[in-house]
C-alpha atoms as a PDB file:
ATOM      1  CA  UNK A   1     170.643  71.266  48.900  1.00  0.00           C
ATOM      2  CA  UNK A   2     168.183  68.786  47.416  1.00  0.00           C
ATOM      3  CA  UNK A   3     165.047  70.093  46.614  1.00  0.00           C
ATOM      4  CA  UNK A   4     161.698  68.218  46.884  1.00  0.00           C
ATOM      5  CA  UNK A   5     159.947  66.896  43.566  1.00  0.00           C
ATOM      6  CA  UNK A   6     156.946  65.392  44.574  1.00  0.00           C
ATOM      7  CA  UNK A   7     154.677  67.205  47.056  1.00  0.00           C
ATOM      8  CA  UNK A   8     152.354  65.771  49.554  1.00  0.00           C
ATOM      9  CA  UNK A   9     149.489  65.588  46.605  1.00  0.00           C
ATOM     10  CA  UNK A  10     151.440  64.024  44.203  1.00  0.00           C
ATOM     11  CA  UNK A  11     153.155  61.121  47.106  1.00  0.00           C
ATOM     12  CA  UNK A  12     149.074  60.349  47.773  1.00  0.00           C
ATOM     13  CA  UNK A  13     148.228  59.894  44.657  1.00  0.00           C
ATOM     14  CA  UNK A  14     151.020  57.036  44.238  1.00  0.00           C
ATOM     15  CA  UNK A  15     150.351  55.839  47.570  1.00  0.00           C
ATOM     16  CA  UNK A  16     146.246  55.531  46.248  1.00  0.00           C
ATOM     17  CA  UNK A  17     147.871  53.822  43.356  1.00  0.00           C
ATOM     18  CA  UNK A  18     149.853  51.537  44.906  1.00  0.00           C
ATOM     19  CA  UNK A  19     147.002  50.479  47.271  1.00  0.00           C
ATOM     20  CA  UNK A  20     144.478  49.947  44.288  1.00  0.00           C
ATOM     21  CA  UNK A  21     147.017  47.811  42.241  1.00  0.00           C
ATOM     22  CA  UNK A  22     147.228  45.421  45.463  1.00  0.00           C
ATOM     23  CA  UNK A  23     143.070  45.189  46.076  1.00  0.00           C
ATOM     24  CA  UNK A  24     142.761  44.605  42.515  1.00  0.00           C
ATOM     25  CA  UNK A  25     145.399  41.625  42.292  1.00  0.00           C
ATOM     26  CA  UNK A  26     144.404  40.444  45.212  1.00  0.00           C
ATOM     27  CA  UNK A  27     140.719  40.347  44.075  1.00  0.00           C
ATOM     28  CA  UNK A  28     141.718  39.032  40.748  1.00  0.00           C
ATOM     29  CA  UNK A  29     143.866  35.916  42.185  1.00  0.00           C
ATOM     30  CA  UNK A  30     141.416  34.846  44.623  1.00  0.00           C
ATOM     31  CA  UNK A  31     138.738  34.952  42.633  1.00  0.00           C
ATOM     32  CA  UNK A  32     135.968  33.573  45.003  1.00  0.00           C
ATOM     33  CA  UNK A  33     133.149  34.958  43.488  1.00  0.00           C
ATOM     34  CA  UNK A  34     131.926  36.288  46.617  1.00  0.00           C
ATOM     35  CA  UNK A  35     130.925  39.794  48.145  1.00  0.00           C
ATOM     36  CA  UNK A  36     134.595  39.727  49.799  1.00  0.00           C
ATOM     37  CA  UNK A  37     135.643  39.588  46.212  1.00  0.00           C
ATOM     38  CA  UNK A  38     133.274  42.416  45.270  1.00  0.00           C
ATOM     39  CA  UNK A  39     134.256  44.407  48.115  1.00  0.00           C
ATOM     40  CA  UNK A  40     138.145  44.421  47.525  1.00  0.00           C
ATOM     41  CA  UNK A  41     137.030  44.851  43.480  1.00  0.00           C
ATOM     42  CA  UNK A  42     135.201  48.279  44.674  1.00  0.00           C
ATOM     43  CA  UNK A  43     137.395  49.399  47.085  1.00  0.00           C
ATOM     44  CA  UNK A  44     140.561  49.152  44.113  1.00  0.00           C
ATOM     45  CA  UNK A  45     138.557  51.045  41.944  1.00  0.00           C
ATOM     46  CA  UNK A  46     137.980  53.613  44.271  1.00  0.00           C
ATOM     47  CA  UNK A  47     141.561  54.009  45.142  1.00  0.00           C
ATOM     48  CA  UNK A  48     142.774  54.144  41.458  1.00  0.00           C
ATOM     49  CA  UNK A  49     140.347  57.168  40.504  1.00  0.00           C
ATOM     50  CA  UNK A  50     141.289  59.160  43.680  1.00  0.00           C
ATOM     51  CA  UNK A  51     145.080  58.476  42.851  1.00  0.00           C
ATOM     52  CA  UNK A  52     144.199  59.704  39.116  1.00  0.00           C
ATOM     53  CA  UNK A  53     142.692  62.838  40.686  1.00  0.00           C
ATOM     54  CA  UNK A  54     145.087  63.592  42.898  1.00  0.00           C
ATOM     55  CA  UNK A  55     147.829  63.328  40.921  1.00  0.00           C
ATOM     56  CA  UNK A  56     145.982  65.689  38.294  1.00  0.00           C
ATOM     57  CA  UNK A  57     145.760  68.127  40.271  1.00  0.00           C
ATOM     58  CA  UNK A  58     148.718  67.986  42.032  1.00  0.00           C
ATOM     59  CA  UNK A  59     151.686  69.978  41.532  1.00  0.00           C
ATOM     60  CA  UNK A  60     155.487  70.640  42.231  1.00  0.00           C
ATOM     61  CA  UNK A  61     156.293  73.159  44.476  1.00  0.00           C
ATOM     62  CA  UNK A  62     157.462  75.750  42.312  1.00  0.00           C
ATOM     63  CA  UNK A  63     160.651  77.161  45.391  1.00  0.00           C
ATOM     64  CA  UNK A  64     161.969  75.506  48.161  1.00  0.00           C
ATOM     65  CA  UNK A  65     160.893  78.025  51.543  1.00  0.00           C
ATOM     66  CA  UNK A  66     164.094  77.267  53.147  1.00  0.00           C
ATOM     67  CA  UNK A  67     166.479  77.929  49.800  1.00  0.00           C
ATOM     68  CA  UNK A  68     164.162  81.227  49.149  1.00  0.00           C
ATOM     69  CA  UNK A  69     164.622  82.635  53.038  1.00  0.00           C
ATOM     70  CA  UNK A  70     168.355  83.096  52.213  1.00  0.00           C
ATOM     71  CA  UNK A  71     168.293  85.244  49.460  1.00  0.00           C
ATOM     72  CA  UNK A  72     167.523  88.520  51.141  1.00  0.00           C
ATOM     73  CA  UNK A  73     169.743  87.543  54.107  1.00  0.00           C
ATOM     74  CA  UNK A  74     172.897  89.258  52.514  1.00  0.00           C
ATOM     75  CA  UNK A  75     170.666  92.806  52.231  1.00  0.00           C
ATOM     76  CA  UNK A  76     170.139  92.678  55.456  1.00  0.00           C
ATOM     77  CA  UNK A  77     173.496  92.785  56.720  1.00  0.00           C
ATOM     78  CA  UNK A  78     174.848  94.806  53.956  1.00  0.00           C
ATOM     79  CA  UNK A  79     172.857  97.778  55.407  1.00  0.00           C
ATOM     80  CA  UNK A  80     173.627  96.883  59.095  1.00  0.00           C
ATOM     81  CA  UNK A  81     177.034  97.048  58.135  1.00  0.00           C
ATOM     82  CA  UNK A  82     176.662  99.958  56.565  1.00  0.00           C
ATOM     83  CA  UNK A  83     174.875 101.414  59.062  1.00  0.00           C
ATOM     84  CA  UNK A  84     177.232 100.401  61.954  1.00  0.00           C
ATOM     85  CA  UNK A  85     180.165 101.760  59.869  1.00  0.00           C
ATOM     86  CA  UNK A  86     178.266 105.309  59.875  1.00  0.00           C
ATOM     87  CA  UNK A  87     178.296 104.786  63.936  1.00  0.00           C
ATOM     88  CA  UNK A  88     174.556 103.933  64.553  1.00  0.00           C
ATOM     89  CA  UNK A  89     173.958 102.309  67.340  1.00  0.00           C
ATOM     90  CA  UNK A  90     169.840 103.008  67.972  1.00  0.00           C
ATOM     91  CA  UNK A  91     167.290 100.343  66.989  1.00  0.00           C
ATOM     92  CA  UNK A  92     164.624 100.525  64.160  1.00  0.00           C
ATOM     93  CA  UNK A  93     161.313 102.616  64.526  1.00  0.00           C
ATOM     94  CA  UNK A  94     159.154 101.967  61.991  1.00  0.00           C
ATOM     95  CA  UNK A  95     157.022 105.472  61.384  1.00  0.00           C
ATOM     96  CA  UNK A  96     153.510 105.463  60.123  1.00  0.00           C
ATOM     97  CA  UNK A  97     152.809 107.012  56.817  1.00  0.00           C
ATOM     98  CA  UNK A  98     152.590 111.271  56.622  1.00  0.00           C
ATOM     99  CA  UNK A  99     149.401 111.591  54.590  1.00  0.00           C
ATOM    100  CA  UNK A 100     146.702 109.249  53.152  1.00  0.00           C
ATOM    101  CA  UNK A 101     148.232 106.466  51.321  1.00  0.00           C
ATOM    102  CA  UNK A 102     152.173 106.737  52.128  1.00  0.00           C
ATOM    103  CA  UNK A 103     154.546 104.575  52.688  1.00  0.00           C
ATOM    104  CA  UNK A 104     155.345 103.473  56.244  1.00  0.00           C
ATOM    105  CA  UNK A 105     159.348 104.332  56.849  1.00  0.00           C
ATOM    106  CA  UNK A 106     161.963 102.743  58.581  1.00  0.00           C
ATOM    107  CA  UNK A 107     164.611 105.468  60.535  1.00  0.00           C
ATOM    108  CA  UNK A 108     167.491 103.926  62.075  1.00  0.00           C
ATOM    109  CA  UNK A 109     169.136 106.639  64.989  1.00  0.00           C
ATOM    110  CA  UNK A 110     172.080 106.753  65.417  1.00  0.00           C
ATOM    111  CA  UNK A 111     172.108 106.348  69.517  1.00  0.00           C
ATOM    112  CA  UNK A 112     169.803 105.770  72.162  1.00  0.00           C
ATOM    113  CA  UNK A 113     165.957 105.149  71.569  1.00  0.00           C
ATOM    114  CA  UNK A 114     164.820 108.557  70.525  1.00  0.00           C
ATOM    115  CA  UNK A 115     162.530 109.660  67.457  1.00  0.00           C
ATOM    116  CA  UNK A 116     162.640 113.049  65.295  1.00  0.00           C
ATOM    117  CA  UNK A 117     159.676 114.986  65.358  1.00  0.00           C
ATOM    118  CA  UNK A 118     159.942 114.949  61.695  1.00  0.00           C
ATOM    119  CA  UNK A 119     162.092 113.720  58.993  1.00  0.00           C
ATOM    120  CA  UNK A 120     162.761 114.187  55.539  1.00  0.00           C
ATOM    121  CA  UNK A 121     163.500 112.294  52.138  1.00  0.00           C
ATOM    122  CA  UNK A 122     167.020 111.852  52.469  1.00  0.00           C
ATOM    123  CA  UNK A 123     168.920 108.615  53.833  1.00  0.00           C
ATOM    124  CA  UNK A 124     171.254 110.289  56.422  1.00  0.00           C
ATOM    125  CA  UNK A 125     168.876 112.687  58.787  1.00  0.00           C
ATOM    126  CA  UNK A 126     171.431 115.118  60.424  1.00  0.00           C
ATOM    127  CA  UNK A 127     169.839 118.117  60.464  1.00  0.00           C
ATOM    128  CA  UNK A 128     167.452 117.043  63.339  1.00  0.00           C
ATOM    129  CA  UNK A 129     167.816 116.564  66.851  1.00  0.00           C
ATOM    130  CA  UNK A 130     168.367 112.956  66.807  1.00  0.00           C
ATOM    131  CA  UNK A 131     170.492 112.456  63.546  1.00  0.00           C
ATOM    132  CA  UNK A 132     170.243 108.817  62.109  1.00  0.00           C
ATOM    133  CA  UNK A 133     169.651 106.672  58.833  1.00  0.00           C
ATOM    134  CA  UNK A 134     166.062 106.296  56.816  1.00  0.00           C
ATOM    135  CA  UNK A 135     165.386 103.673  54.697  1.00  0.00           C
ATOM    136  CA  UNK A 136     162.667 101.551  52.874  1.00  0.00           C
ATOM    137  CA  UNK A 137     161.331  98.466  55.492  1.00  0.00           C
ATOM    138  CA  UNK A 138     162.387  95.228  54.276  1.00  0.00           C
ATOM    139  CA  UNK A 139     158.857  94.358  54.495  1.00  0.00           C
ATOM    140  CA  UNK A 140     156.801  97.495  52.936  1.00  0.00           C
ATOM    141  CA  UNK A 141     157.051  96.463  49.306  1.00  0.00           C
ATOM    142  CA  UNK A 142     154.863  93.346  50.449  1.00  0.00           C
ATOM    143  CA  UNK A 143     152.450  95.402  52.855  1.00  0.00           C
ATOM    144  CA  UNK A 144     151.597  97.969  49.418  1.00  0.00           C
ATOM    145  CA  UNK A 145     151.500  94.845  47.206  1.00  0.00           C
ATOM    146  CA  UNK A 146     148.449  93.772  49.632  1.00  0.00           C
ATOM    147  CA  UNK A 147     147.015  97.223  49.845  1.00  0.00           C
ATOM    148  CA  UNK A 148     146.831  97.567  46.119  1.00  0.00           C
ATOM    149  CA  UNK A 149     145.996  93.861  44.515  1.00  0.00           C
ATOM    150  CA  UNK A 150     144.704  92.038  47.598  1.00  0.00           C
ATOM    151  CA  UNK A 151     142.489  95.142  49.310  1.00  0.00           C
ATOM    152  CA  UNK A 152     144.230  95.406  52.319  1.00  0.00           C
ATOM    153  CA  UNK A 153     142.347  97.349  55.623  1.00  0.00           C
ATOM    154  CA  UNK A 154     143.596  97.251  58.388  1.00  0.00           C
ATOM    155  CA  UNK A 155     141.823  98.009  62.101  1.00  0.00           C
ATOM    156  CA  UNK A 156     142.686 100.899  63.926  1.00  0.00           C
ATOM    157  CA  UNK A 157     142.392  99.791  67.810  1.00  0.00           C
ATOM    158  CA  UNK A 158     145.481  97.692  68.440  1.00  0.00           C
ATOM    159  CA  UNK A 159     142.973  94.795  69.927  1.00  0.00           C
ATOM    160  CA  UNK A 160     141.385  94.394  66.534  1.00  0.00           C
ATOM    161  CA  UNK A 161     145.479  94.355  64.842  1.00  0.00           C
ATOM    162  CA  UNK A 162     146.650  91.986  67.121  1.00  0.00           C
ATOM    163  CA  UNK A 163     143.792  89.771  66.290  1.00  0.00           C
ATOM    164  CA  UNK A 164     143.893  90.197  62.727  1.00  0.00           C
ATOM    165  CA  UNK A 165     147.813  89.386  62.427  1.00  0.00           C
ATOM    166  CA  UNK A 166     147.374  85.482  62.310  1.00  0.00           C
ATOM    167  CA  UNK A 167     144.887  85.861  59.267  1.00  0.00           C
ATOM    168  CA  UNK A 168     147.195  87.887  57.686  1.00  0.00           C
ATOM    169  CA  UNK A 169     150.665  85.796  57.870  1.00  0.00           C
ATOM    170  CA  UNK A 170     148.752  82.064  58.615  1.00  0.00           C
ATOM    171  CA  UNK A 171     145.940  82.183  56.013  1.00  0.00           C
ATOM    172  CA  UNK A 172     146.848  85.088  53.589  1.00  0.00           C
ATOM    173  CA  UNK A 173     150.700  84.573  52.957  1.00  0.00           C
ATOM    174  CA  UNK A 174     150.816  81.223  54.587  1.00  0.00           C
ATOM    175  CA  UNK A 175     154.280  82.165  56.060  1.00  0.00           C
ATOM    176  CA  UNK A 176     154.331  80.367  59.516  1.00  0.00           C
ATOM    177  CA  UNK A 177     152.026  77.869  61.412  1.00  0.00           C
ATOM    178  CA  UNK A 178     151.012  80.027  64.290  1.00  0.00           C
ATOM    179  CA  UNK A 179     150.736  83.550  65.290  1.00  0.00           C
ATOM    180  CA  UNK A 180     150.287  85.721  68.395  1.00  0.00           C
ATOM    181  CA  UNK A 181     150.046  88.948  69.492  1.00  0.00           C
ATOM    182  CA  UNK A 182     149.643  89.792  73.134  1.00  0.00           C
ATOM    183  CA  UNK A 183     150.273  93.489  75.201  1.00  0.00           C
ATOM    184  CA  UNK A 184     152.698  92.770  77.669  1.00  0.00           C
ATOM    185  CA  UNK A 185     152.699  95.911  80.080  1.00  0.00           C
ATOM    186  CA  UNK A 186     154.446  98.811  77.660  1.00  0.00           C
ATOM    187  CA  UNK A 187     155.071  96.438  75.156  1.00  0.00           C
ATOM    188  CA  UNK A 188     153.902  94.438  72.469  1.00  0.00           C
ATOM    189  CA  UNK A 189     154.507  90.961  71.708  1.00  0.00           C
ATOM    190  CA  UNK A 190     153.859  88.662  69.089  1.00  0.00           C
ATOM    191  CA  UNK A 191     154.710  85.144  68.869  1.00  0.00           C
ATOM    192  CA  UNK A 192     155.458  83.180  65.676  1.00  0.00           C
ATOM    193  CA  UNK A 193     155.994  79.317  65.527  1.00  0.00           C
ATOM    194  CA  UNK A 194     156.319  77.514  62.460  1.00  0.00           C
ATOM    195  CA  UNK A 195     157.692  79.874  60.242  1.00  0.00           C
ATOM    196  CA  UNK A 196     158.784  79.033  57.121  1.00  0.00           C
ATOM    197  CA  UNK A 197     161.902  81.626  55.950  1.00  0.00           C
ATOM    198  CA  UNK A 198     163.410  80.701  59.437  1.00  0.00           C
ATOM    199  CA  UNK A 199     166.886  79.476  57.693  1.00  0.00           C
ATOM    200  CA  UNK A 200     167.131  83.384  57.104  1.00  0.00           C
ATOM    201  CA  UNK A 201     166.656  84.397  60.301  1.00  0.00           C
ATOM    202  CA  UNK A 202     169.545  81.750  61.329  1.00  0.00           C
ATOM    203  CA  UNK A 203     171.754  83.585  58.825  1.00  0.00           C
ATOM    204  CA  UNK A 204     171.145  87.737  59.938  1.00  0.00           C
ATOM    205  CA  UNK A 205     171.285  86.464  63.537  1.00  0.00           C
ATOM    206  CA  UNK A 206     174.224  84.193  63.758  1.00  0.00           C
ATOM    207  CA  UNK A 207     175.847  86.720  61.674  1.00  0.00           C
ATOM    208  CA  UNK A 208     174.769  89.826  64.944  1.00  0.00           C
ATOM    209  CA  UNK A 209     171.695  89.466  66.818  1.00  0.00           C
ATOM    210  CA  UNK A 210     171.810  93.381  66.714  1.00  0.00           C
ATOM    211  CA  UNK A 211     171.138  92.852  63.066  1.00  0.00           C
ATOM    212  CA  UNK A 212     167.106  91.842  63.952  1.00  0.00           C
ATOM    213  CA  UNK A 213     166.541  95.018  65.650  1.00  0.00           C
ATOM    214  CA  UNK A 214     168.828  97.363  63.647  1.00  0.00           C
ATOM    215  CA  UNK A 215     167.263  96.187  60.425  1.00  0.00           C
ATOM    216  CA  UNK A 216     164.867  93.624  60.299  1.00  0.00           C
ATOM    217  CA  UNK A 217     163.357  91.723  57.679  1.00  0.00           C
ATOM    218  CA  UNK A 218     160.871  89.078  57.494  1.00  0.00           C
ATOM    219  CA  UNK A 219     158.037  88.822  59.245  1.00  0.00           C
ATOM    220  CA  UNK A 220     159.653  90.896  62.493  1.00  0.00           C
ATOM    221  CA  UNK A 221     159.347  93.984  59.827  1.00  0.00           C
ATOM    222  CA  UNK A 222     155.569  92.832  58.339  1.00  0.00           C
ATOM    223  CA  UNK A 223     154.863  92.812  61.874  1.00  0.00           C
ATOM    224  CA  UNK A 224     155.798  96.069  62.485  1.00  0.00           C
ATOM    225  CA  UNK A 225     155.054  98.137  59.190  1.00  0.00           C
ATOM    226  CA  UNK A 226     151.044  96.394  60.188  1.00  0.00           C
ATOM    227  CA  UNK A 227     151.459  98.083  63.003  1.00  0.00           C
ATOM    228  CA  UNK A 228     153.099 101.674  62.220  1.00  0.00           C
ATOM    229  CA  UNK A 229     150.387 101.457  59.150  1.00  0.00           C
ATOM    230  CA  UNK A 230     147.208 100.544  61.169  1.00  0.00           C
ATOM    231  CA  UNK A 231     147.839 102.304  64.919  1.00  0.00           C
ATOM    232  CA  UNK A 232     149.398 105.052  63.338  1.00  0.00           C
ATOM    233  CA  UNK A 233     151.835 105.401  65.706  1.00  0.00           C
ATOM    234  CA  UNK A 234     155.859 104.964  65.728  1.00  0.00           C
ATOM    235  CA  UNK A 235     157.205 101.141  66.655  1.00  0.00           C
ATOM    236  CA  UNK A 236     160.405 100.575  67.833  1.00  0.00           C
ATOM    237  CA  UNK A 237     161.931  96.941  67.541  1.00  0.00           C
ATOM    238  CA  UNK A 238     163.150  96.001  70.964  1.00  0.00           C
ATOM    239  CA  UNK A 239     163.625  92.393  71.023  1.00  0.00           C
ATOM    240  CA  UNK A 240     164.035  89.528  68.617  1.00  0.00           C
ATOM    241  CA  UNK A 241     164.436  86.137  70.277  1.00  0.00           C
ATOM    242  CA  UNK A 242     164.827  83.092  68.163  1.00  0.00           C
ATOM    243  CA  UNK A 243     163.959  79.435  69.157  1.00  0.00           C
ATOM    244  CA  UNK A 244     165.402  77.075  66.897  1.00  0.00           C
ATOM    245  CA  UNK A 245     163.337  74.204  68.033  1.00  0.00           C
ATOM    246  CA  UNK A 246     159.990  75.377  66.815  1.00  0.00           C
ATOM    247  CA  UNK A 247     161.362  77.449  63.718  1.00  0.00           C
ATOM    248  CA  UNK A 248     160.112  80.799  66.147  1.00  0.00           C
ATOM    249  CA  UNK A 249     160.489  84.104  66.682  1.00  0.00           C
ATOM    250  CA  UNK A 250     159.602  86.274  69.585  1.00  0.00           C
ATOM    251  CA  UNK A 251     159.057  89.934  68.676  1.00  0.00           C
ATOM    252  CA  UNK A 252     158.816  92.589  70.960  1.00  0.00           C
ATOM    253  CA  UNK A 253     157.812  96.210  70.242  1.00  0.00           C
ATOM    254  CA  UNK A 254     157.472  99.580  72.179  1.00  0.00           C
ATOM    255  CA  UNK A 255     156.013 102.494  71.104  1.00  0.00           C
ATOM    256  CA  UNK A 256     156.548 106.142  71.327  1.00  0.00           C
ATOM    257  CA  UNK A 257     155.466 107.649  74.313  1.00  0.00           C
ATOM    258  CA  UNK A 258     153.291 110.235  73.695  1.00  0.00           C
ATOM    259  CA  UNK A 259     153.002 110.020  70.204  1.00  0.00           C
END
């Protein structure tokens, strides 16, 4: 893979360069004399000291997006494997946090779409009712980096989430181009388009679609650790539909009833 060296800034500025080295020869070999000649002087000028400060303050991109979506592909799968290995066969829930600042978790069941009515600090729940697997979202590190260093609050009516989830991937972590979040009868579902770890997605998916639901990462798990965090209710992944086209993902989440 060939990374990028120059980034739109920095191909501008050369471009602004370019253009002011051709006014200014131009200017200097007709030489009428003339406000055409003035004009053409000016407008070289002008492109040379926007190319200089563009190019100062222009910089190379310090990772490729696509090379950096792979790396936590192979963690991914690693625990769906795992966890297929142990028999589970449920899809995540992603549980909100027991007291005032916890962590939100991630329990995988074993079978069918139940939820424990409580679980403890051990990976492998089998002492409960519904016996499964309980492990750290993919996505929480991120969520508690933003609640500590960025001031992170989020708002408690799911209205209010949904609406704040675009500012949070699009403008805060600038990780796709658009994002929405819609209730769809029981369900919740949020569109993404644009995003920019897709190549990752490719990878968990192509490897088991059951692998995006099991155990997902990305966004599909920021998604739903904003969700289990600010509601304060369980969220279970249901679907994950990729469209290669637009770089998307289709999420869809249910929540518990009566919970």
């Amino acid at each position: 893979m060939r990374l990028p060296r120059l980034n739109d800034y920095a191909l501008s500025g050369i471009a602004l360069l370019a253009g002011a080295l051709a006014l200014l020869l131009v200017a200097g070999f007709t030489n009428r004399g003339d406000l055409t000649s003035a004009t053409l002087f000016l407008c070289g000028v002008a492109c040379f000291l926007s190319g200089v400060f563009m190019i100062s303050f222009s910089r190379e991109e310090p990772v490729d997006a696509d090379a950096a979506a792979l790396f936590p592909a192979a963690g991914t799968l690693n625990v769906c494997r795992i966890g297929a290995d142990l028999g589970l066969r449920g899809d995540a829930w992603f549980l909100p946090p027991e007291e005032e600042n916890g962590a939100v978790r991630e329990f995988i069941p074993a079978d069918g779409e139940g939820i424990p009515a409580s679980v403890t600090d051990f990976s492998f729940q089998t002492g409960g009712d519904i016996p499964g697997l309980l492990v750290v979202p993919a996505a929480w590190p991120l969520v508690a980096s933003l609640e500590s260093t960025a001031g992170l609050r989020l708002p408690q009516s799911e209205p209010e989430l949904l609406a704040a989830l675009p500012g949070i991937c699009i403008d805060v972590l600038q990780l796709a181009g658009e994002v929405e979040g819609r209730r769809a009868g029981d369900a919740l579902v949020v569109s993404v388009r644009g995003y920019r770890l897709y190549p990752g997605c490719r990878v968990v998916s192509g490897a088991s679609p059951k692998c995006c639901t099991m155990h997902p990462c990305g966004i599909c798990s920021l998604v739903a650790c904003l969700l289990a965090l600010g509601l304060h209710t369980p969220w279970r992944l249901d679907v994950v539909r990729l469209e290669e086209g637009s770089r998307g993902i289709t999420i869809m989440l249910r929540g518990a009833a009566g919970r």
